[in-house]
Protein backbone atom coordinates (compact mmCIF):
# COMPACT_ATOMS: atom_id res chain seq x y z
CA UNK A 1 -35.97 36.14 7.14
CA UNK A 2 -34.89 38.89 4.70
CA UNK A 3 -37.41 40.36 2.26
CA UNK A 4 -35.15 38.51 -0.74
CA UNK A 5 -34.97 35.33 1.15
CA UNK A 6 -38.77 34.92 1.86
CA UNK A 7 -39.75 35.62 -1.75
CA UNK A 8 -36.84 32.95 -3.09
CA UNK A 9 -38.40 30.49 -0.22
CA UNK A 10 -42.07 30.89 -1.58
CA UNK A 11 -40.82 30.60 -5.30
CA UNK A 12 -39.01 27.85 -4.79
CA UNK A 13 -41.74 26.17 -2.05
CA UNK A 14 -44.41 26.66 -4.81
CA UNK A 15 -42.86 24.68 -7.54
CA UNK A 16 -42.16 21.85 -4.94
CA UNK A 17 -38.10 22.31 -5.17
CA UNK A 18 -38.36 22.13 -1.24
CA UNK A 19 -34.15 21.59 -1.05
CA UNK A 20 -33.41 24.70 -2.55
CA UNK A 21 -36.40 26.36 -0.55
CA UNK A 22 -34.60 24.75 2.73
CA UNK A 23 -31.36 26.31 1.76
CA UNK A 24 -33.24 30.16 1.85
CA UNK A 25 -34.01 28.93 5.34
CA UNK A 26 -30.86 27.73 6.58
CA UNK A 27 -29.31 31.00 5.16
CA UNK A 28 -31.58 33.61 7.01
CA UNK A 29 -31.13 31.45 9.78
CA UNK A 30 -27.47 32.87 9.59
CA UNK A 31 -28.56 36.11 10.42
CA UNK A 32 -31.32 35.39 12.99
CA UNK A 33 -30.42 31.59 14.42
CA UNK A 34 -32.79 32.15 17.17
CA UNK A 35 -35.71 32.61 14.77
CA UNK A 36 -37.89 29.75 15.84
CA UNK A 37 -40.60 30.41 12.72
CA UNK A 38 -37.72 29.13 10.26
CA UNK A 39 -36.75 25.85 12.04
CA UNK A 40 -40.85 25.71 11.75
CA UNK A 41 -40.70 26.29 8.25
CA UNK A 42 -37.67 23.51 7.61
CA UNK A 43 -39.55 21.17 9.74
CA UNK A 44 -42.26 21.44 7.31
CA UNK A 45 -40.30 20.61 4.52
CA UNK A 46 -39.47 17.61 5.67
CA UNK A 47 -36.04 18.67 6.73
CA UNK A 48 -34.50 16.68 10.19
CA UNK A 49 -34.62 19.44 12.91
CA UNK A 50 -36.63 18.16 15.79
CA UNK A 51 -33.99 16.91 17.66
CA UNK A 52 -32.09 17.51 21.22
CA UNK A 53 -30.30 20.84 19.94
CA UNK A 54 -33.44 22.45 19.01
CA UNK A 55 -35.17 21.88 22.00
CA UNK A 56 -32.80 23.40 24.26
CA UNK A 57 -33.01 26.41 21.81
CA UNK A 58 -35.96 26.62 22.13
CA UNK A 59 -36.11 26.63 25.81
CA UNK A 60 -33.92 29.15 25.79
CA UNK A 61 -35.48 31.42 24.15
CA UNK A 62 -38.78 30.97 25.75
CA UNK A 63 -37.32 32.09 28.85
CA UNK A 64 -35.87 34.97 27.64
CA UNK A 65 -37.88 37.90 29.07
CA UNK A 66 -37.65 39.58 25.66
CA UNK A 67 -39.29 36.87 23.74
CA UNK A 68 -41.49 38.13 20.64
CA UNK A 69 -45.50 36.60 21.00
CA UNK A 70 -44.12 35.26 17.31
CA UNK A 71 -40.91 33.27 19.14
CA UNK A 72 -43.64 32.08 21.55
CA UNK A 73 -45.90 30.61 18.99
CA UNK A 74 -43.44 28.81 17.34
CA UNK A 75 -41.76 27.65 19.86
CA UNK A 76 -44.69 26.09 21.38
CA UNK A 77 -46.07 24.75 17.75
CA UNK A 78 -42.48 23.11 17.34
CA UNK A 79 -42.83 21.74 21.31
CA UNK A 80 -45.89 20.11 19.93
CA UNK A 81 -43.92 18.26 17.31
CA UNK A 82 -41.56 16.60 19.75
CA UNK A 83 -44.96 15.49 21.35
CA UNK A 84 -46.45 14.01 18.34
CA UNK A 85 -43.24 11.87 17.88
CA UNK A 86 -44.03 10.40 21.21
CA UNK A 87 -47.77 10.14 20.58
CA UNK A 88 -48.63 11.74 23.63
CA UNK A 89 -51.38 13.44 22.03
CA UNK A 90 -53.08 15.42 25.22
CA UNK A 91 -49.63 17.32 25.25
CA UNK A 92 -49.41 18.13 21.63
CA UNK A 93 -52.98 19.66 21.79
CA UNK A 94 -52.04 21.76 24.95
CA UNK A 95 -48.84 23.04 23.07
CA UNK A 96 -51.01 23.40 19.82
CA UNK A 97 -53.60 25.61 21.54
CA UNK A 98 -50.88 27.67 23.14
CA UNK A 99 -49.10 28.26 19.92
CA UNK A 100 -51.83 29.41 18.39
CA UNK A 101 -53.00 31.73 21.27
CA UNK A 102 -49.81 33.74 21.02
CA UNK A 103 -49.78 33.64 17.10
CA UNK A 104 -53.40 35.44 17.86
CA UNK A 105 -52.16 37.82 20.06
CA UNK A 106 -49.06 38.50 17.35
CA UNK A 107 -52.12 39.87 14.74
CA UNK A 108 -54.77 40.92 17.63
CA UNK A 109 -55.68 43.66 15.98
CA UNK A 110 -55.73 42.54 12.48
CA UNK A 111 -57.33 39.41 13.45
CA UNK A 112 -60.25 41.00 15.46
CA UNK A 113 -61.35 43.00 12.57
CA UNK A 114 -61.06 40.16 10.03
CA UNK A 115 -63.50 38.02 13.03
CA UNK A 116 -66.12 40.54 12.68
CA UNK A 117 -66.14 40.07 9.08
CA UNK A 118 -66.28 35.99 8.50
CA UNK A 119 -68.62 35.81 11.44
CA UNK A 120 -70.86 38.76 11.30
CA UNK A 121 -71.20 40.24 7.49
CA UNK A 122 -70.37 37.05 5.35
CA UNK A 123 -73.00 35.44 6.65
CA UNK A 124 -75.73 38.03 5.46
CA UNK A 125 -73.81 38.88 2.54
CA UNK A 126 -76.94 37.78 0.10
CA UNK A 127 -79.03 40.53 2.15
CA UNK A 128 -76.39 43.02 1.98
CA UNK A 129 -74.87 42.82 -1.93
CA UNK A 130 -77.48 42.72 -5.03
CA UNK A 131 -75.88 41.80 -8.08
CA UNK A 132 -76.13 44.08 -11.41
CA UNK A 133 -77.99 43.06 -14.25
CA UNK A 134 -75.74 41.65 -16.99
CA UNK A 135 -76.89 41.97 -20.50
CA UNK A 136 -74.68 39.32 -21.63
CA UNK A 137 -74.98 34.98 -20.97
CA UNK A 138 -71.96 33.38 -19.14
CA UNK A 139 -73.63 29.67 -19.64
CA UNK A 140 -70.59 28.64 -22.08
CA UNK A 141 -68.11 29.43 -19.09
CA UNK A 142 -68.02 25.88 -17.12
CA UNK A 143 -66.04 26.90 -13.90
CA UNK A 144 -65.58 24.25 -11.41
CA UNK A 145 -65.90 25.44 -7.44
CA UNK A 146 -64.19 23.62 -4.59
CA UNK A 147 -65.60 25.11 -1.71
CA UNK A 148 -65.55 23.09 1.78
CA UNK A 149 -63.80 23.27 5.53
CA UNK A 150 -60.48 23.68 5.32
CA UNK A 151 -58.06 20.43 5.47
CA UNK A 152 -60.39 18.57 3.50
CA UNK A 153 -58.97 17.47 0.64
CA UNK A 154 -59.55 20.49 -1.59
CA UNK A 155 -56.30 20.61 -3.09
CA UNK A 156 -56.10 17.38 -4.01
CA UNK A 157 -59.34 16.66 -5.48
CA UNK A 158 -58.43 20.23 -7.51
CA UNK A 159 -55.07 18.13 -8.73
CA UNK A 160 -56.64 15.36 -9.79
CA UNK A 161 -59.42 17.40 -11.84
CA UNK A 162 -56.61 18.90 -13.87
CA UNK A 163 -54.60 16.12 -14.55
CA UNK A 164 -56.44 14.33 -17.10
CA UNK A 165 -56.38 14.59 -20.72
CA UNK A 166 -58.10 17.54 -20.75
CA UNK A 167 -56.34 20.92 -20.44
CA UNK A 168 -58.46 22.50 -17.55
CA UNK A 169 -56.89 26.14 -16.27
CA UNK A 170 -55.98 25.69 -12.52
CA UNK A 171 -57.18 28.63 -10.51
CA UNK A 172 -56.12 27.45 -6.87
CA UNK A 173 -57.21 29.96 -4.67
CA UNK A 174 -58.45 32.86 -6.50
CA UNK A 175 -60.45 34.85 -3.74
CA UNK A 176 -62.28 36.94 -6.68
CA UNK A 177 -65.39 36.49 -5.42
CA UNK A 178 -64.33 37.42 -1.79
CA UNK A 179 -62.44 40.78 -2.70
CA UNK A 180 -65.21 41.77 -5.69
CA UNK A 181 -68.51 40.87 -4.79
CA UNK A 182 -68.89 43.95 -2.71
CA UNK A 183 -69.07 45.45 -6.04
CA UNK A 184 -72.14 44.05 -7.24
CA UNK A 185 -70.84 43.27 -10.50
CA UNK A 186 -71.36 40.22 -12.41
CA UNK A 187 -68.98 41.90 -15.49
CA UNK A 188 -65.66 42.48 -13.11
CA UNK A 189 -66.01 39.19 -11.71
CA UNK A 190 -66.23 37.24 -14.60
CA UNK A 191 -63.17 39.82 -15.91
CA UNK A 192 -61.27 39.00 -13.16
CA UNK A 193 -61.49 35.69 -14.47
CA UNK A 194 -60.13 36.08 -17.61
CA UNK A 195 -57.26 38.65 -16.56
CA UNK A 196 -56.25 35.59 -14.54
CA UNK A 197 -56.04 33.85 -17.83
CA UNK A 198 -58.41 31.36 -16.99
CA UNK A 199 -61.14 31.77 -19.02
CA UNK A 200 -60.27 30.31 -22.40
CA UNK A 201 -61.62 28.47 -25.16
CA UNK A 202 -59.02 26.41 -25.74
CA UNK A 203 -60.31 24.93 -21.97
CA UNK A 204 -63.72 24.48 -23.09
CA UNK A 205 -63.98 27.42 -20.68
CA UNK A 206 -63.87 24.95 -17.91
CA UNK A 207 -61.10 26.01 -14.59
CA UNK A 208 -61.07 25.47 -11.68
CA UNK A 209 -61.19 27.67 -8.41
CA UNK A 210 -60.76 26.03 -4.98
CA UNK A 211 -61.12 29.60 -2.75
CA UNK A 212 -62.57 27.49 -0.22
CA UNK A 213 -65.02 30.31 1.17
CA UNK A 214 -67.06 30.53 -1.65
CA UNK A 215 -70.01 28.59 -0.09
CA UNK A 216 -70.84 31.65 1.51
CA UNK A 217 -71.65 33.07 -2.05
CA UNK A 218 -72.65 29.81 -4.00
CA UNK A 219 -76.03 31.75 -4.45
CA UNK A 220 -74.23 34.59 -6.85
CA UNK A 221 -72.17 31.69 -8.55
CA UNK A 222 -75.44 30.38 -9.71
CA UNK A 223 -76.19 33.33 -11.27
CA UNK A 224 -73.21 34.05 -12.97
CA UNK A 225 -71.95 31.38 -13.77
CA UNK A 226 -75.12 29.24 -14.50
CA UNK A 227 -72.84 26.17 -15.79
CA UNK A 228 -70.99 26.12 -12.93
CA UNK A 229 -69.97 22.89 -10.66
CA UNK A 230 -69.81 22.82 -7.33
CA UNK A 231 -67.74 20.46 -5.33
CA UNK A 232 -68.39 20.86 -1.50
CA UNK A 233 -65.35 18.62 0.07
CA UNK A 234 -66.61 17.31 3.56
CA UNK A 235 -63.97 15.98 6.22
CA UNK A 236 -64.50 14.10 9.75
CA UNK A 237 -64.64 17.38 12.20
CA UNK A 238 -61.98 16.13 14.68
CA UNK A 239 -59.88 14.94 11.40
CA UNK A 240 -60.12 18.46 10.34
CA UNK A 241 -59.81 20.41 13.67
CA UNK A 242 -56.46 18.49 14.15
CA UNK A 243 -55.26 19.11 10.79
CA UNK A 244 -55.85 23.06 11.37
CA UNK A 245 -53.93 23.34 14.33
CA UNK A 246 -51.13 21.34 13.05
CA UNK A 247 -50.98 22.77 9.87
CA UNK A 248 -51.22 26.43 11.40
CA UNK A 249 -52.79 28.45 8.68
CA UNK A 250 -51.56 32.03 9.25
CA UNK A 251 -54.04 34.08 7.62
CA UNK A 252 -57.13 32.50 8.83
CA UNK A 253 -58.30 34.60 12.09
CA UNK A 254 -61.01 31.94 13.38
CA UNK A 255 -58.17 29.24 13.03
CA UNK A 256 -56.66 29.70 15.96
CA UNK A 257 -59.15 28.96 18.57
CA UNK A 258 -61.36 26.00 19.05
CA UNK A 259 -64.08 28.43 19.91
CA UNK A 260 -63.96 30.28 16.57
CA UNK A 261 -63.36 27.04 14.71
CA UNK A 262 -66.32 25.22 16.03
CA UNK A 263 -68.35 28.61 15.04
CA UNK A 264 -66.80 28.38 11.83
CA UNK A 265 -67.81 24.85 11.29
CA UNK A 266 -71.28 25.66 12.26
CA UNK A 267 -71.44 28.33 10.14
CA UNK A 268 -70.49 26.40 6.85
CA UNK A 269 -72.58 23.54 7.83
CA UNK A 270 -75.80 25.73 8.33
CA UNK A 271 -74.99 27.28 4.84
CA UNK A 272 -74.24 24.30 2.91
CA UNK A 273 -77.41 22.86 4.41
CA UNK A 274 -79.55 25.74 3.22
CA UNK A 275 -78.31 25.98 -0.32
CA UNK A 276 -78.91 22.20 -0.88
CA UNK A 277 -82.27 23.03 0.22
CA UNK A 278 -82.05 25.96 -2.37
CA UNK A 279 -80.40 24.77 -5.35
CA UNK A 280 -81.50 20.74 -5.03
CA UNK A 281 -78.58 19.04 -6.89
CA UNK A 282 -76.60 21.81 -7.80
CA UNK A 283 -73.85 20.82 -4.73
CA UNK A 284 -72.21 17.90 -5.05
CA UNK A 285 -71.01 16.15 -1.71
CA UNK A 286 -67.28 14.54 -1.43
CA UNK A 287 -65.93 12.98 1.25
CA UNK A 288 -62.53 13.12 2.12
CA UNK A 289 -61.78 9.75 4.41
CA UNK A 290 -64.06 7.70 1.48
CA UNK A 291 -62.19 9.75 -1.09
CA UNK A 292 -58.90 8.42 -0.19
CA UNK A 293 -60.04 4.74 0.68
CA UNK A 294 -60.95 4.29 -3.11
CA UNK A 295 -59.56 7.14 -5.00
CA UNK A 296 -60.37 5.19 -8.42
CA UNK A 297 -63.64 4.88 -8.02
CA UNK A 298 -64.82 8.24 -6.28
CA UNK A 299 -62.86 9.86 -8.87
CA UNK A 300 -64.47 8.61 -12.11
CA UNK A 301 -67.54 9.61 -10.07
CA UNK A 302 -66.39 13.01 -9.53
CA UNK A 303 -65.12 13.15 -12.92
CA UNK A 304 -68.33 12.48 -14.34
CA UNK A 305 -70.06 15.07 -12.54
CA UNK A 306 -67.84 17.59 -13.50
CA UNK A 307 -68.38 16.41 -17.57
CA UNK A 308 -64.45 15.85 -18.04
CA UNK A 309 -63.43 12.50 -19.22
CA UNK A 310 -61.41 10.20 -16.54
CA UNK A 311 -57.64 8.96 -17.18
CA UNK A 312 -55.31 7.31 -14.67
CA UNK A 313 -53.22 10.39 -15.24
CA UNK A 314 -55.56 11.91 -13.11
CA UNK A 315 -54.50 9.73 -9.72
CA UNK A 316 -50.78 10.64 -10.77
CA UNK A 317 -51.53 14.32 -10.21
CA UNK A 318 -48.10 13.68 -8.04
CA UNK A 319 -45.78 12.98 -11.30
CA UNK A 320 -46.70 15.87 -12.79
CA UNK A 321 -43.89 18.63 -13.36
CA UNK A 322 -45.70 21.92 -13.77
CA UNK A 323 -47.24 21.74 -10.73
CA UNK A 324 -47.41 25.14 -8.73
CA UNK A 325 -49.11 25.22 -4.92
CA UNK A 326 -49.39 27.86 -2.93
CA UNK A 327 -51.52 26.92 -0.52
CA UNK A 328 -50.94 24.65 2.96
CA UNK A 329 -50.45 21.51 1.01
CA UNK A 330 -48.06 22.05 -1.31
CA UNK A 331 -45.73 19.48 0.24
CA UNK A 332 -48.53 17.10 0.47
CA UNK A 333 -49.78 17.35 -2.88
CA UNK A 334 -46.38 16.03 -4.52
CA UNK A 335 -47.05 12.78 -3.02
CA UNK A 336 -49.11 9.78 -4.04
CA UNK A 337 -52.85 9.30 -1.97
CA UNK A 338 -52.39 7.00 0.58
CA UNK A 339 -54.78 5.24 2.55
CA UNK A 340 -55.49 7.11 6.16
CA UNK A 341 -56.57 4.63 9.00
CA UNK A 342 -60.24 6.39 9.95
CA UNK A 343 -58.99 5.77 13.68
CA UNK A 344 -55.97 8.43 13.09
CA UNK A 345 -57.03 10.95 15.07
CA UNK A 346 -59.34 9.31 17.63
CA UNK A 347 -57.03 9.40 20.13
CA UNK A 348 -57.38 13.40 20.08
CA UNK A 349 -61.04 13.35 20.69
CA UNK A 350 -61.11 13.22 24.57
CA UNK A 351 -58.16 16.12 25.03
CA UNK A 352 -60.50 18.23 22.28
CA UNK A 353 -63.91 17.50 23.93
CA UNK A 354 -62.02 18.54 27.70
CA UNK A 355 -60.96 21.63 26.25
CA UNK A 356 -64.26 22.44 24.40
CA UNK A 357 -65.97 21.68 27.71
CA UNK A 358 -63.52 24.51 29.19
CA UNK A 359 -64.36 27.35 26.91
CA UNK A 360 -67.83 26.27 27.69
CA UNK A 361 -68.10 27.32 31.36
């Protein structure tokens, strides 16, 4: 897509006005109709493209000796949706993992750099960083963390937290603590906060920030925020492997392997573990699949733990009009929670374990 196009696509995509964000799509697919990312894109939007026309497209240009690693991705995440619609699951996978392989090998580079960093300095970040001391108390500033595995639930359970009757800033995905704790300082952090407009009395100086990675530095939240919440969103692991490689998140580098995902998982699991062990209560535990199954109950719970009074506004998060999402789910989020069969993805499990068992030789 054009430069203009892309940033009228997110706009619109972000305040959930998906037709007018399809018609950016369908116009840069004017210029470039063989650009297989876009019929992606409209596919996720709910738009009506998997059908006979676009698979012999994308055929096509598969077997064009020219084709970009990009073309290849897509057109090998899009084969997978034709798959799913037949539920032949062991095929989706093996398209999945292909798309994802050449959507690697489109950001190598960038990717293996970014690697190094999830899986070899954020985990000793504590060791390497050593905070500043502050002269000044941040215990009146109540920020809520939503940290967890991604596809989890962390968007919604952010939604519902700020759509009650009290006015809580919603920080989404903030990544403050990921681009400034290098710094060592407790003051810019809890600035960047407040340039972001979410630090504010009028809140009770309560927001939220769901920048899922911030389990790796829960131990600095404690300190600088010593009022803070923590919300650790847990998921079934093949529920959430699935989800990844369907949803395709483009700027994760461990998301596009099983290997590095299962490291990943095993990384955030170790870590959670630890700082339970750490800070005894400070982490509170929700689970997506028993989230969803009684969504009134678990969410007066998790209201309650996060001191912010309970309304049934807050299970009509999906009514609201000033929504803005940026994140994976921002199509999902306008909708109301439905109840997921806990059987969903079983079928997966056997094609997932056979290719685990692969990498594993």
């Amino acid at each position: 897509m054009q430069s203009h196009e892309v940033k009228d696509y997110n706009i619109y995509a972000e305040l959930g006005q998906f037709k007018e964000a399809a018609k950016c799509l369908q116009t840069a697919l004017k210029d470039k109709p063989n650009d297989l990312e876009t019929f992606y894109m409209l596919h996720r939007l709910g738009e009506k493209v998997l059908d006979s026309t676009l698979k012999n497209k994308i055929a096509e240009v598969l077997s064009d000796n020219n084709c970009t690693k990009m073309n290849l991705a897509y057109g090998n995440l899009l084969l997978a949706k034709f798959e799913q619609l037949d539920a032949n699951y062991e095929g989706e996978l093996n398209y999945l993992l292909e798309g994802h392989d050449y959507f690697f090998q489109s950001k190598e580079r960038k990717f293996e750099a970014e690697l190094k960093y999830w899986f070899d300095v954020l985990p000793r970040i504590e060791e390497i960083v050593s905070l500043e001391k502050s002269n000044e108390s941040n215990s009146h500033i109540k920020p809520i963390f939503i940290v967890g595995f991604p596809r989890c639930g962390s968007t919604l359970i952010e939604k519902i937290i700020t759509s009650g009757t009290k006015r809580i800033p919603m920080g989404e995905e903030t990544g403050i603590f990921n681009t400034l704790i290098h710094q060592g300082s407790p003051t810019k952090i809890v600035e960047a906060y407040q340039q972001r407009n979410l630090i504010q009395a009028e809140s009770d100086y309560t927001f939220t920030d769901k920048s899922l990675e911030n389990f790796f530095y829960i131990g600095f939240i404690k300190k600088i925020f010593p009022s803070a919440k923590v919300i650790n969103c847990t998921r079934d692991i093949l529920s959430s492997i699935i989800s990844i490689l369907q949803t395709n998140l483009t700027e994760l580098a461990w998301a596009h392997h099983l290997k590095y995902i299962y490291q990943f998982f095993n990384l955030y699991h170790q870590k959670i573990e630890h700082l339970k062990t750490t800070f005894p209560n400070f982490i509170y535990d929700l689970n997506y699949e028993k989230f969803i199954n009684n969504p009134e109950t678990e969410s007066k719970k998790l209201m309650e733990h996060c001191n912010v009074p309970w309304n049934k506004r807050c299970l009509k998060f999906y009514e609201r009009k000033d929504i803005v999402s940026n994140t994976a789910s921002d199509v999902q989020i306008r909708k109301t929670i439905h109840k997921h069969s806990l059987n969903k993805y079983l079928p997966y499990k056997p094609f997932v374990l056979k290719h685990k068992e692969g990498e594993n030789r």
